[in-house]
C-alpha atoms as a PDB file:
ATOM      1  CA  UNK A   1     -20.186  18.108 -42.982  1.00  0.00           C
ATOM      2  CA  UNK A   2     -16.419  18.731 -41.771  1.00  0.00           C
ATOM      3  CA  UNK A   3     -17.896  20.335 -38.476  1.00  0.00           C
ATOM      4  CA  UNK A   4     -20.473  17.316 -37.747  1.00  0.00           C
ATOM      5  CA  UNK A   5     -17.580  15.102 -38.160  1.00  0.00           C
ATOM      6  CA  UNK A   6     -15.448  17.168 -36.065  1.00  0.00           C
ATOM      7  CA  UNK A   7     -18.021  16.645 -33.216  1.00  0.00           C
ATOM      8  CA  UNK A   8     -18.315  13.278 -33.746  1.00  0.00           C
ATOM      9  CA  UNK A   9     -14.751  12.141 -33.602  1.00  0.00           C
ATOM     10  CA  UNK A  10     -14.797  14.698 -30.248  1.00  0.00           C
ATOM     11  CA  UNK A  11     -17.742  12.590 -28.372  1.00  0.00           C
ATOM     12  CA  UNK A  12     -15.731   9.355 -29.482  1.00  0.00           C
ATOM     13  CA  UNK A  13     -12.696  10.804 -27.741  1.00  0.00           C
ATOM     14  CA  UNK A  14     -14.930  12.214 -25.048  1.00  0.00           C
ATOM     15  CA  UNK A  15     -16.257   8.817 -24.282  1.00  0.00           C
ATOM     16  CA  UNK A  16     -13.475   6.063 -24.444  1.00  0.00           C
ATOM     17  CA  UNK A  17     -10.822   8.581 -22.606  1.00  0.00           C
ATOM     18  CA  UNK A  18     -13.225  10.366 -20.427  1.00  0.00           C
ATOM     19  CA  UNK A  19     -16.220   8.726 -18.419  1.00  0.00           C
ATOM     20  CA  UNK A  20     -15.360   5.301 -20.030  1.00  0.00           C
ATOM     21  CA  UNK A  21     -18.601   4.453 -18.906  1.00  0.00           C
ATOM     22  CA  UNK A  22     -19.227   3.384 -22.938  1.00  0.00           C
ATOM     23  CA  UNK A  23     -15.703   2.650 -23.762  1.00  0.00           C
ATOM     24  CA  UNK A  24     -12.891   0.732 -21.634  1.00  0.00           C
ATOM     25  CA  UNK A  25     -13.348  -0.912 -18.258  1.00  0.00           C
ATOM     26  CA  UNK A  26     -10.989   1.209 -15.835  1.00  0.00           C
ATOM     27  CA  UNK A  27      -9.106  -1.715 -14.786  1.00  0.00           C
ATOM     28  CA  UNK A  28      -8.064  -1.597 -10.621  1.00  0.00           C
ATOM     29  CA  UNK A  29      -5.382  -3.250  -9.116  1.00  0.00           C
ATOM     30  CA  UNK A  30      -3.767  -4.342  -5.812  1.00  0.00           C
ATOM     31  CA  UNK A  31      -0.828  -5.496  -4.199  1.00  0.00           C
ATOM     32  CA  UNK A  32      -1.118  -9.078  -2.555  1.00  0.00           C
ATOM     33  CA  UNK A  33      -1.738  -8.306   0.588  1.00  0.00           C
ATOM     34  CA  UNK A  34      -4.933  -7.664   2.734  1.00  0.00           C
ATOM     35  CA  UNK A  35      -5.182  -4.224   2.911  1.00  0.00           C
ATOM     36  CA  UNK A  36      -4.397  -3.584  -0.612  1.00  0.00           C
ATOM     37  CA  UNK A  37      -7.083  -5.655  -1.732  1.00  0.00           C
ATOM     38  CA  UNK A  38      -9.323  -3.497   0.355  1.00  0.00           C
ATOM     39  CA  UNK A  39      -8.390  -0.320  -0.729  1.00  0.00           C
ATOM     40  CA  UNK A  40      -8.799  -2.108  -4.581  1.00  0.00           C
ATOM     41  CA  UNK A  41     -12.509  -2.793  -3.721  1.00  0.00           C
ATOM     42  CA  UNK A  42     -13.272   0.662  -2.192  1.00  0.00           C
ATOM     43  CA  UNK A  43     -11.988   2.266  -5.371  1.00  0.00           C
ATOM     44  CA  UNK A  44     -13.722  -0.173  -7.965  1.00  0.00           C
ATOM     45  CA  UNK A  45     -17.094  -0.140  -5.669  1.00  0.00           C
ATOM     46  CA  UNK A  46     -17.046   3.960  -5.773  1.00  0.00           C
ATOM     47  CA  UNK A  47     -16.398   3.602  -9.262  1.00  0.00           C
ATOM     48  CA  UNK A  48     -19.067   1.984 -10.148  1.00  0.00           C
ATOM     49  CA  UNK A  49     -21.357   3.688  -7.583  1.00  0.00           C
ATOM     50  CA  UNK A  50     -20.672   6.256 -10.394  1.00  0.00           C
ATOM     51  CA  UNK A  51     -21.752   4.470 -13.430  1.00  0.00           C
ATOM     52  CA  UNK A  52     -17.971   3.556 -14.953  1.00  0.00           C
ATOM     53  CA  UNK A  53     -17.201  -0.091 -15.554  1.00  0.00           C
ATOM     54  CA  UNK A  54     -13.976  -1.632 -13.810  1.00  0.00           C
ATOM     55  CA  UNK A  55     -11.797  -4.327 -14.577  1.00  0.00           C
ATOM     56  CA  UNK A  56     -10.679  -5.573 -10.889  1.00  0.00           C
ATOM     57  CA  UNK A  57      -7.324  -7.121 -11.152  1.00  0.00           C
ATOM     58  CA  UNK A  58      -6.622  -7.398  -7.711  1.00  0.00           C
ATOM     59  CA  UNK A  59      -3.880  -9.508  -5.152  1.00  0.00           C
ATOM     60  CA  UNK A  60      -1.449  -8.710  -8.469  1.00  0.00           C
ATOM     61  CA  UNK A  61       1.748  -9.679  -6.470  1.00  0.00           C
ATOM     62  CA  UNK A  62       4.304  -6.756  -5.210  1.00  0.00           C
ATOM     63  CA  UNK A  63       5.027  -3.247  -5.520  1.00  0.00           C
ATOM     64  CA  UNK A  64       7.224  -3.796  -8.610  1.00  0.00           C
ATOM     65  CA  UNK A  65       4.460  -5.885 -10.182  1.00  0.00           C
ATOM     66  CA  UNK A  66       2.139  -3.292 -10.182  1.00  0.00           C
ATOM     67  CA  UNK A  67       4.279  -0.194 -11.330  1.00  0.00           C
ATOM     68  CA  UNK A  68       5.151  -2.424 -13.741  1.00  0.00           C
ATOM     69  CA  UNK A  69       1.642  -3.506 -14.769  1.00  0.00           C
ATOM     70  CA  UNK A  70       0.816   0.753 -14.994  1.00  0.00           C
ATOM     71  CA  UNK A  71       3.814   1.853 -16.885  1.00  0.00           C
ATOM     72  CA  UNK A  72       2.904  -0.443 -19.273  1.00  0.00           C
ATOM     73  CA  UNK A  73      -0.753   0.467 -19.951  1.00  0.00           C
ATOM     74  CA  UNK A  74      -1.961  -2.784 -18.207  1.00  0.00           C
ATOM     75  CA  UNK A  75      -3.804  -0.747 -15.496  1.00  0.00           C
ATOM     76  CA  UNK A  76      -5.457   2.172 -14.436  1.00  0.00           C
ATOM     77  CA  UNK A  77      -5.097   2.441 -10.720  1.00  0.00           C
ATOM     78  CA  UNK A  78      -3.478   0.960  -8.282  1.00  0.00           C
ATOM     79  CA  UNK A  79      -3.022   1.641  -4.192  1.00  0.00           C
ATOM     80  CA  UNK A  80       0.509   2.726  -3.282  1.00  0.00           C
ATOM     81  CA  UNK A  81       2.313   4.585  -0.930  1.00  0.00           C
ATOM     82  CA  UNK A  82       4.724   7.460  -0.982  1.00  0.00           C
ATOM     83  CA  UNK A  83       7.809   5.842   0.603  1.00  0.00           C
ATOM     84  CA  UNK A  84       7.586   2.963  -1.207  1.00  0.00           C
ATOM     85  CA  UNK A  85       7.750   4.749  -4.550  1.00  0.00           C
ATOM     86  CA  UNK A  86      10.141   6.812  -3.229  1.00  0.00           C
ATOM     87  CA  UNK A  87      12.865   4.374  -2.078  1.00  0.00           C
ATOM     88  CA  UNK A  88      11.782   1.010  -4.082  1.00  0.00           C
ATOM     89  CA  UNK A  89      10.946   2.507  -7.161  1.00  0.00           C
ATOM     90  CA  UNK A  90      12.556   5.667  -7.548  1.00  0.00           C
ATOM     91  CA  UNK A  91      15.965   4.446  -5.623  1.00  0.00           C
ATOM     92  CA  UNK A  92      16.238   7.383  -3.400  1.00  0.00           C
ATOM     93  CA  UNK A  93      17.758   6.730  -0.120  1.00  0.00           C
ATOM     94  CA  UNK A  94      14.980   7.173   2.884  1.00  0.00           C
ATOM     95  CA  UNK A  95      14.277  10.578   4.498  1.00  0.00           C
ATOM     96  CA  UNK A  96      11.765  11.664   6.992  1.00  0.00           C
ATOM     97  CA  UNK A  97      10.088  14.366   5.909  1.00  0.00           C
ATOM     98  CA  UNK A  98       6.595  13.458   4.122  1.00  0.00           C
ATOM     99  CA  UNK A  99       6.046  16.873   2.227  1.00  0.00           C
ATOM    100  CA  UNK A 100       9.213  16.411   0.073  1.00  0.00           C
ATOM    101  CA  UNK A 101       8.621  12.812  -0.066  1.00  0.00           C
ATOM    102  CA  UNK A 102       5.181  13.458  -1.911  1.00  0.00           C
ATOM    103  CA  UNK A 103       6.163  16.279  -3.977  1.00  0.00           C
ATOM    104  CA  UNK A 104       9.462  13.883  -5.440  1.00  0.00           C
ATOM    105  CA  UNK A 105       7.270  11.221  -6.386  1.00  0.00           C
ATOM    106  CA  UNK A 106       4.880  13.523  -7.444  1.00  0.00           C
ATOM    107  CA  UNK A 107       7.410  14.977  -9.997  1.00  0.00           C
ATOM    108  CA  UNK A 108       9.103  12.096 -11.035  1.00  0.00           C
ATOM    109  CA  UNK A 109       6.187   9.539 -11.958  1.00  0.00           C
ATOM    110  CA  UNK A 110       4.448  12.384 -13.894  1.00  0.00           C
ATOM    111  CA  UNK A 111       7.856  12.839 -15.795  1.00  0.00           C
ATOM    112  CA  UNK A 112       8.680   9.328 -16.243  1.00  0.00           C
ATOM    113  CA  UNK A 113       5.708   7.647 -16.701  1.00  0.00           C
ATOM    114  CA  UNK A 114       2.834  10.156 -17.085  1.00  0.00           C
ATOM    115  CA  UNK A 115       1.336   8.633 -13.659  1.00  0.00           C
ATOM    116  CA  UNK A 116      -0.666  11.386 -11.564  1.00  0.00           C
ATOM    117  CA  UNK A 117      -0.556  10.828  -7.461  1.00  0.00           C
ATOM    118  CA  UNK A 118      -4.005  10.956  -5.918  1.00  0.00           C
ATOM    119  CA  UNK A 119      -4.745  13.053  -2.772  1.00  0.00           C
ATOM    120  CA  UNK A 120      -3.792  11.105   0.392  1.00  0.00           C
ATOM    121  CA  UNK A 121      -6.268   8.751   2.011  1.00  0.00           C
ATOM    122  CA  UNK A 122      -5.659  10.276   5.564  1.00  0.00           C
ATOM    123  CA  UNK A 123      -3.379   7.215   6.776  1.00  0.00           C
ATOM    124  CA  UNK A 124       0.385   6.048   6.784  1.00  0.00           C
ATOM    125  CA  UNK A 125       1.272   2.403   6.796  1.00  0.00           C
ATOM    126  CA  UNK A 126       5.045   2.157   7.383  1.00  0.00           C
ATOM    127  CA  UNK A 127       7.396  -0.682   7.977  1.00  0.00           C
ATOM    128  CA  UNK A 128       6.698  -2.276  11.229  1.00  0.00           C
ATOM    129  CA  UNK A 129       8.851  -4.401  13.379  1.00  0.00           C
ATOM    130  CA  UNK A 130       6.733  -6.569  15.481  1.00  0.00           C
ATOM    131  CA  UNK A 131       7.426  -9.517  18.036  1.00  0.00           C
ATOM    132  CA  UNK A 132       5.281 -11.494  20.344  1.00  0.00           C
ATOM    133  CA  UNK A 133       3.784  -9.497  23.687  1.00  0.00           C
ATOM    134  CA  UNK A 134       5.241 -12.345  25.828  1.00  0.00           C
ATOM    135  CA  UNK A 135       8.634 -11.779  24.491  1.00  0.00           C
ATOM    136  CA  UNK A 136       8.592  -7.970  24.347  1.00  0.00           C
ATOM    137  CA  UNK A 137       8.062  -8.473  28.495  1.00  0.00           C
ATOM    138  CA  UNK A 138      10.332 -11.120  28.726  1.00  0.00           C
ATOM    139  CA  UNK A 139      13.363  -9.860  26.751  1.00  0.00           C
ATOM    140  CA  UNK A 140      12.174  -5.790  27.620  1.00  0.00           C
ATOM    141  CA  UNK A 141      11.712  -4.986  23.943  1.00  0.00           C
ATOM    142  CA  UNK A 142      10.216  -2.009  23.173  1.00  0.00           C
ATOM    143  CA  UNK A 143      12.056  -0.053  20.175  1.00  0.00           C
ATOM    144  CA  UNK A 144      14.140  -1.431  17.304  1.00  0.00           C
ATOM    145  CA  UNK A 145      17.463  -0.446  19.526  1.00  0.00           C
ATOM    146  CA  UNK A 146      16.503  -3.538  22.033  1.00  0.00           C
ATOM    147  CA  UNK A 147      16.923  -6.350  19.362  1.00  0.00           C
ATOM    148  CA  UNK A 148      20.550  -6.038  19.585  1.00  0.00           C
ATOM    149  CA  UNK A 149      21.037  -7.408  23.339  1.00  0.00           C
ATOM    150  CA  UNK A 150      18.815 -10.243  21.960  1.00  0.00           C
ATOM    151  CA  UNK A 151      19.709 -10.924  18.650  1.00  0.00           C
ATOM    152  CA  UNK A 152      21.837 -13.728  18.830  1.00  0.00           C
ATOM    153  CA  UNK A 153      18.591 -15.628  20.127  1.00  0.00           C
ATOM    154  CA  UNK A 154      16.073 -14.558  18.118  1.00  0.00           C
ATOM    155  CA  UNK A 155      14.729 -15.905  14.907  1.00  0.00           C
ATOM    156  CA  UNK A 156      13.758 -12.928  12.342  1.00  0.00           C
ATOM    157  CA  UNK A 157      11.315 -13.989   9.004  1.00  0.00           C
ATOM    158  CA  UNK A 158      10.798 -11.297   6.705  1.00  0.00           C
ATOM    159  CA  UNK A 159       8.845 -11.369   3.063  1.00  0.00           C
ATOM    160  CA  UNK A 160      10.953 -10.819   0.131  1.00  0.00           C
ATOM    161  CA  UNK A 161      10.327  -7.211  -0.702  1.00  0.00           C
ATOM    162  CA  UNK A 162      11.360  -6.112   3.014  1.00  0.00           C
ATOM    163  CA  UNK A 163      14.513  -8.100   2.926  1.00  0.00           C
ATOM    164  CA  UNK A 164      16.021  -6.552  -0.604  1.00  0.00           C
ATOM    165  CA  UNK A 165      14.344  -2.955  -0.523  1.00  0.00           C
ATOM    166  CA  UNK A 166      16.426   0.037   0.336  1.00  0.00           C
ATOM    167  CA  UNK A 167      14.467   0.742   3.045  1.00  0.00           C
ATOM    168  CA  UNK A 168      14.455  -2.482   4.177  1.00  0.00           C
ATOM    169  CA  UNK A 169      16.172  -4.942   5.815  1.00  0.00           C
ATOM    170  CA  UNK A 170      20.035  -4.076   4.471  1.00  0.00           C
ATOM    171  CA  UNK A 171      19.523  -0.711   5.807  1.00  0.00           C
ATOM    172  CA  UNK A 172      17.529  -1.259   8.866  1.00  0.00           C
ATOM    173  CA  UNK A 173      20.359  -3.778   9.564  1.00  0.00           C
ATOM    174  CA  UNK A 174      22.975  -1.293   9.104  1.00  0.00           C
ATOM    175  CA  UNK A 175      21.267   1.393  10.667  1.00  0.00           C
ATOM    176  CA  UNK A 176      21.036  -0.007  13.805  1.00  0.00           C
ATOM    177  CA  UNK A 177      23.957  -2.252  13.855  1.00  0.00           C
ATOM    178  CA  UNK A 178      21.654  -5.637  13.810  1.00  0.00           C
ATOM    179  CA  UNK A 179      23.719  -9.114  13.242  1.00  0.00           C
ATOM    180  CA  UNK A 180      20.974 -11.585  13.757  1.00  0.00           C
ATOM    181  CA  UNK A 181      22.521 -15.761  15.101  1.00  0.00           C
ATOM    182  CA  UNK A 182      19.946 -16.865  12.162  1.00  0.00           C
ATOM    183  CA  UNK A 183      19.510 -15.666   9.011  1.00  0.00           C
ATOM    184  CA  UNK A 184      16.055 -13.956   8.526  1.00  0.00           C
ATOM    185  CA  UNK A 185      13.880 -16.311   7.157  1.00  0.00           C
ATOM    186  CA  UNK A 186      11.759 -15.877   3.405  1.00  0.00           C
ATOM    187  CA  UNK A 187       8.787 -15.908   3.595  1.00  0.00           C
ATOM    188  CA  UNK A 188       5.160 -14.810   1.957  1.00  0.00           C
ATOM    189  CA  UNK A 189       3.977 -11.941   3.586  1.00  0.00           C
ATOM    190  CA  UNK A 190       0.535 -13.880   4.604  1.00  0.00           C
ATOM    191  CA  UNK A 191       2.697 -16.462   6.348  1.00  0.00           C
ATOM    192  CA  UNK A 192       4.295 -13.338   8.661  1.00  0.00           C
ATOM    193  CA  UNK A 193       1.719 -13.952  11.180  1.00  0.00           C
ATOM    194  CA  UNK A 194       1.473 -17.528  10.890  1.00  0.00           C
ATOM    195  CA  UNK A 195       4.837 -17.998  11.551  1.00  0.00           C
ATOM    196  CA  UNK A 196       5.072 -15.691  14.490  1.00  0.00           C
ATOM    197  CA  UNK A 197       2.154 -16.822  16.713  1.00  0.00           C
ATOM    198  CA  UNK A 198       3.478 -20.353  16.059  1.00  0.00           C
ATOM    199  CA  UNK A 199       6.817 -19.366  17.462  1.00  0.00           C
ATOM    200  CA  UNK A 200       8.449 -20.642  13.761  1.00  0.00           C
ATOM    201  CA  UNK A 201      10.126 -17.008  14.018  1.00  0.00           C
ATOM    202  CA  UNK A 202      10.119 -14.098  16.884  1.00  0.00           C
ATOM    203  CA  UNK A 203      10.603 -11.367  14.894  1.00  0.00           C
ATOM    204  CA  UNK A 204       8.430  -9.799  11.515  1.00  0.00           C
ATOM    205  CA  UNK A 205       8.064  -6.917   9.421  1.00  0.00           C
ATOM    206  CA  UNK A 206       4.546  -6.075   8.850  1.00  0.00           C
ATOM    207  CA  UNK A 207       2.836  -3.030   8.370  1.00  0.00           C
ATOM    208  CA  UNK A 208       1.516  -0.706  10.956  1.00  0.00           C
ATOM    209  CA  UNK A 209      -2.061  -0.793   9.957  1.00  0.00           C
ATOM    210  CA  UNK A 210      -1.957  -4.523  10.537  1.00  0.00           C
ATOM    211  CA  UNK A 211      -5.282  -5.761  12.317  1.00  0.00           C
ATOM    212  CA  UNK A 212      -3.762  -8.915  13.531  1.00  0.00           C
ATOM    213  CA  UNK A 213      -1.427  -6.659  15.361  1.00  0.00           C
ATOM    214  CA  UNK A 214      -3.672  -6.191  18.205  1.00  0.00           C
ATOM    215  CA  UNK A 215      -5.550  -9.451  17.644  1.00  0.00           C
ATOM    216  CA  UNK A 216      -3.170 -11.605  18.804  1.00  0.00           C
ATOM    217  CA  UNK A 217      -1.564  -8.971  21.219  1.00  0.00           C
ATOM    218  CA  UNK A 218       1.491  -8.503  19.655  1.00  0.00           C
ATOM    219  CA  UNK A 219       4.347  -5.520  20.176  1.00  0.00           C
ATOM    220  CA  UNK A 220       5.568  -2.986  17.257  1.00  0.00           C
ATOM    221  CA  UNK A 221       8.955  -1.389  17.829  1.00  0.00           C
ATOM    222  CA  UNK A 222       9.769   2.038  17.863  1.00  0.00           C
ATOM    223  CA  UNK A 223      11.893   2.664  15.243  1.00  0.00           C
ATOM    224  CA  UNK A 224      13.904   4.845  17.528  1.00  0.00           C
ATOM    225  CA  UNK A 225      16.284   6.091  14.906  1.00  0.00           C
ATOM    226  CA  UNK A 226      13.393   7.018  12.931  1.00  0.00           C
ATOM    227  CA  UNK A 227      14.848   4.723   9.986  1.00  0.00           C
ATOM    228  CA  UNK A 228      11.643   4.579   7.731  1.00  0.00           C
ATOM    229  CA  UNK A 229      10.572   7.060   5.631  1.00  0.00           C
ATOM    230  CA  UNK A 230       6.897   8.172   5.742  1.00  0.00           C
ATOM    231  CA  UNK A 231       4.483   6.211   3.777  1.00  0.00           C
ATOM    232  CA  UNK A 232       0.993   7.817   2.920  1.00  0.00           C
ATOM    233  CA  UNK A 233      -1.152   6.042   1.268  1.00  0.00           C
ATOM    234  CA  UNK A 234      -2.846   7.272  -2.133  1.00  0.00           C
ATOM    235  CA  UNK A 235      -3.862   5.752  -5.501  1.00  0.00           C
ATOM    236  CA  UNK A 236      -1.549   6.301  -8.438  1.00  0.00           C
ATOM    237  CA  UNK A 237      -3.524   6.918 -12.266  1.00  0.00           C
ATOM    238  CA  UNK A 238      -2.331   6.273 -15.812  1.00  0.00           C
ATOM    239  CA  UNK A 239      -1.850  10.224 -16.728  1.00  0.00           C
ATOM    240  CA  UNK A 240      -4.494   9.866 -19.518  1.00  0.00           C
ATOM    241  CA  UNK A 241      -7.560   8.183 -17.673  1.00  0.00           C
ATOM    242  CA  UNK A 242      -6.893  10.885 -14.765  1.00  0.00           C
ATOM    243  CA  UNK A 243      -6.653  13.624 -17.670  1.00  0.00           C
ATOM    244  CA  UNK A 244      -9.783  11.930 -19.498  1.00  0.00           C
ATOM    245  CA  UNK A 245     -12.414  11.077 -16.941  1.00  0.00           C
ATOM    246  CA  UNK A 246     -13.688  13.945 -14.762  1.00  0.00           C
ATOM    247  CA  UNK A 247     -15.417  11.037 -12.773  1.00  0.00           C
ATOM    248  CA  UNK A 248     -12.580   9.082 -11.623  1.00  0.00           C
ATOM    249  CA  UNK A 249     -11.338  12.275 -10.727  1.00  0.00           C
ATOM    250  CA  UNK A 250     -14.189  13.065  -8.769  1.00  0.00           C
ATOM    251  CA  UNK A 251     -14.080   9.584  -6.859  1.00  0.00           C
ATOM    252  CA  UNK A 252     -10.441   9.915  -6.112  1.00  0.00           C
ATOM    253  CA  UNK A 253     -10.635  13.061  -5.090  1.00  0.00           C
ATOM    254  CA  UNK A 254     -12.990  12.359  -2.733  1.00  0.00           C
ATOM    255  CA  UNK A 255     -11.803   9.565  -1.238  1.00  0.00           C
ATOM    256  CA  UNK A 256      -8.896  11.817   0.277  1.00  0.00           C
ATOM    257  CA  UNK A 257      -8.229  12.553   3.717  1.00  0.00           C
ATOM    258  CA  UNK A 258     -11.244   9.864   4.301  1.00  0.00           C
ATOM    259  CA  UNK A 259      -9.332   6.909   6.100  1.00  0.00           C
ATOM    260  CA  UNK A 260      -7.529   7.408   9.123  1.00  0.00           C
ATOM    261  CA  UNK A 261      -5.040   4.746  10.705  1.00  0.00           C
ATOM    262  CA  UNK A 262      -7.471   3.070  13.061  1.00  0.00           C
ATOM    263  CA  UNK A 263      -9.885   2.804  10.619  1.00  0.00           C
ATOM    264  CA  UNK A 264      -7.710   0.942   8.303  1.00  0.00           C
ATOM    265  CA  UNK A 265      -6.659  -1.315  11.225  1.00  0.00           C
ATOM    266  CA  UNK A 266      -9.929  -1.955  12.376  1.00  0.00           C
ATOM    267  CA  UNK A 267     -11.190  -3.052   8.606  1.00  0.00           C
ATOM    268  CA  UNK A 268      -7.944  -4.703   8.136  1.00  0.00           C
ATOM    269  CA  UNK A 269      -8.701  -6.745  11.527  1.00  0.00           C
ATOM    270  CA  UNK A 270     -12.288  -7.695   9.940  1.00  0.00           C
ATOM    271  CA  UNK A 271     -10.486  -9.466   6.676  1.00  0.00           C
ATOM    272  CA  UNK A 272      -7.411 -10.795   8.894  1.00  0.00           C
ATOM    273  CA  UNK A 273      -9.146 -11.899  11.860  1.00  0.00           C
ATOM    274  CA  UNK A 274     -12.775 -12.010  11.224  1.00  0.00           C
ATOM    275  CA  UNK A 275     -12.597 -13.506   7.144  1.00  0.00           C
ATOM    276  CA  UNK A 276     -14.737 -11.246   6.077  1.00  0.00           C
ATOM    277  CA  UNK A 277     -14.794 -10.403   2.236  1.00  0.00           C
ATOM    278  CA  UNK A 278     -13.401  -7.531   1.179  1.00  0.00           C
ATOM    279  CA  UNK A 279     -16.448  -6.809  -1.005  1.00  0.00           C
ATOM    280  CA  UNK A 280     -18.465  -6.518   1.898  1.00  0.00           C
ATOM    281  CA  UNK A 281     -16.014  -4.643   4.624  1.00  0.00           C
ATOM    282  CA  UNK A 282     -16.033  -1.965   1.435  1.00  0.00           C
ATOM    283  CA  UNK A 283     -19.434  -2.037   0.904  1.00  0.00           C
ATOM    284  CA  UNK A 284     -19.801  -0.826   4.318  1.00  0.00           C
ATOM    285  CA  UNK A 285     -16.942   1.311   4.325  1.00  0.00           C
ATOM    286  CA  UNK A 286     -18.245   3.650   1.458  1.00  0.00           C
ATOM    287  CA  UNK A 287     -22.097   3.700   2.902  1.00  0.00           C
ATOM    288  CA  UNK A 288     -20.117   5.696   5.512  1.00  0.00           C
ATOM    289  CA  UNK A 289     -19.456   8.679   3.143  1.00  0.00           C
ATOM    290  CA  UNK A 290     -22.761   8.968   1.623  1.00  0.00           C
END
């Protein structure tokens, strides 16, 4: 009797921490931005591709709304990306060199917070200072350096993470000496583009997967001084669904190494430019790996 109940209480544990296909949703979520959202959807499609229910709680807010939202057992999984842990969560001041970068936050979110890093997608998606093409050729802007000779005329607008983060603004700033005439301007990171091609501001951060980038023929700096740290892009798990469910495992693990730069620009350019849903620009994503 002791043994059956033994093996009972075992397939219980079996099923709500491991395939969770009987037991809890595995709940997904997202930063609030386009690409996020994406990368959400792949996850919770492949997910479900393998039988596991999901919870999508995606377009959350920011990076510290999320960690937040996983530290305290409120999700699952969650897109993120190695310098931004690194610097904006963990505090560490930015360095270039992506192996040590990974294996830090690596180390310290499994310590802390019992959070397991994914393998890489394939992709980076760093900081990226971007200005109109017209105004690259007029002023001759073509790395981060070249703002200064201009920056008395030009009108910066920058969303709130990138203007408080270590590795934002206050140390770009510093790093390369800027002293903009105007006070970057606050704004919501889907009004960065807005705002630029209707010459409200001349200068945004956005990210360097961007598909608008191209769309409406803008210019990304070189950060010359190599300023921001690498950022690859992985999922980080709750320790204990990671642990529990071989599947989500599985899914994760193959998911790595699977997205390359231009192919997140390119799907980032179909929900940016072309409004498709991200539903269906994942749909079509995953029927790529089968």
């Amino acid at each position: 009797m002791r043994r059956a109940a033994a093996l009972l209480l075992a397939a219980i544990f079996l099923v709500s921490c491991g395939g969770r296909s009987g037991g809890a949703a595995v709940r997904i979520g997202s930063k609030n931005f386009s690409e996020q959202v994406l990368l959400g959807e792949i996850v919770a499609q492949a997910l479900e591709g393998k039988g596991i229910r999901v919870d999508r709680k995606l377009n959350l807010g920011g990076t510290f709304v999320c960690h937040k939202a996983l530290t305290a057992g409120d999700l699952d999984v969650y897109p993120e990306y190695t310098g931004t842990a690194y610097t904006a969560i963990l505090a560490k001041k930015p360095v270039g060199d992506p192996a040590a970068v990974r294996r830090e936050v690596e180390s310290q979110y499994g310590k802390r917070w019992d959070a397991v890093w994914s393998p890489n997608l394939g992709f980076e998606n760093t900081f990226a200072l971007i200005v109109r093409g017209e105004d690259a050729r007029r002023w001759g802007l073509t790395k981060i350096s070249d703002l200064r000779a201009h920056e008395a005329e030009i009108r910066p607008g920058f969303g709130p993470e990138f203007l408080e983060r270590e590795d934002g603004f206050p140390g770009l700033a510093k790093t390369y000496g800027l002293s903009f005439g105007k006070r970057p301007a606050q704004m919501d990171l889907g009004l960065l583009y807005p705002a630029l091609q209707g010459r409200q501001v001349d200068l945004i951060a956005g990210n360097s997967t961007d598909g608008l980038i191209a769309a409406m023929g803008a210019v990304v700096l070189e950060d010359d001084k190599r300023y921001f740290p690498p950022y690859d892009a992985a999922f980080v798990v709750r320790g204990a669904v990671w642990k529990g469910s071989a599947a989500v495992r599985e899914v994760l693990e193959r998911l790595g190494g699977k997205l390359t730069a231009e192919k997140m620009r390119a799907m980032n350019a179909q929900l940016d430019r072309d409004k498709r849903r991200p539903e269906d620009v994942a749909k079509e994503f995953l029927a790529t790996l089968k």
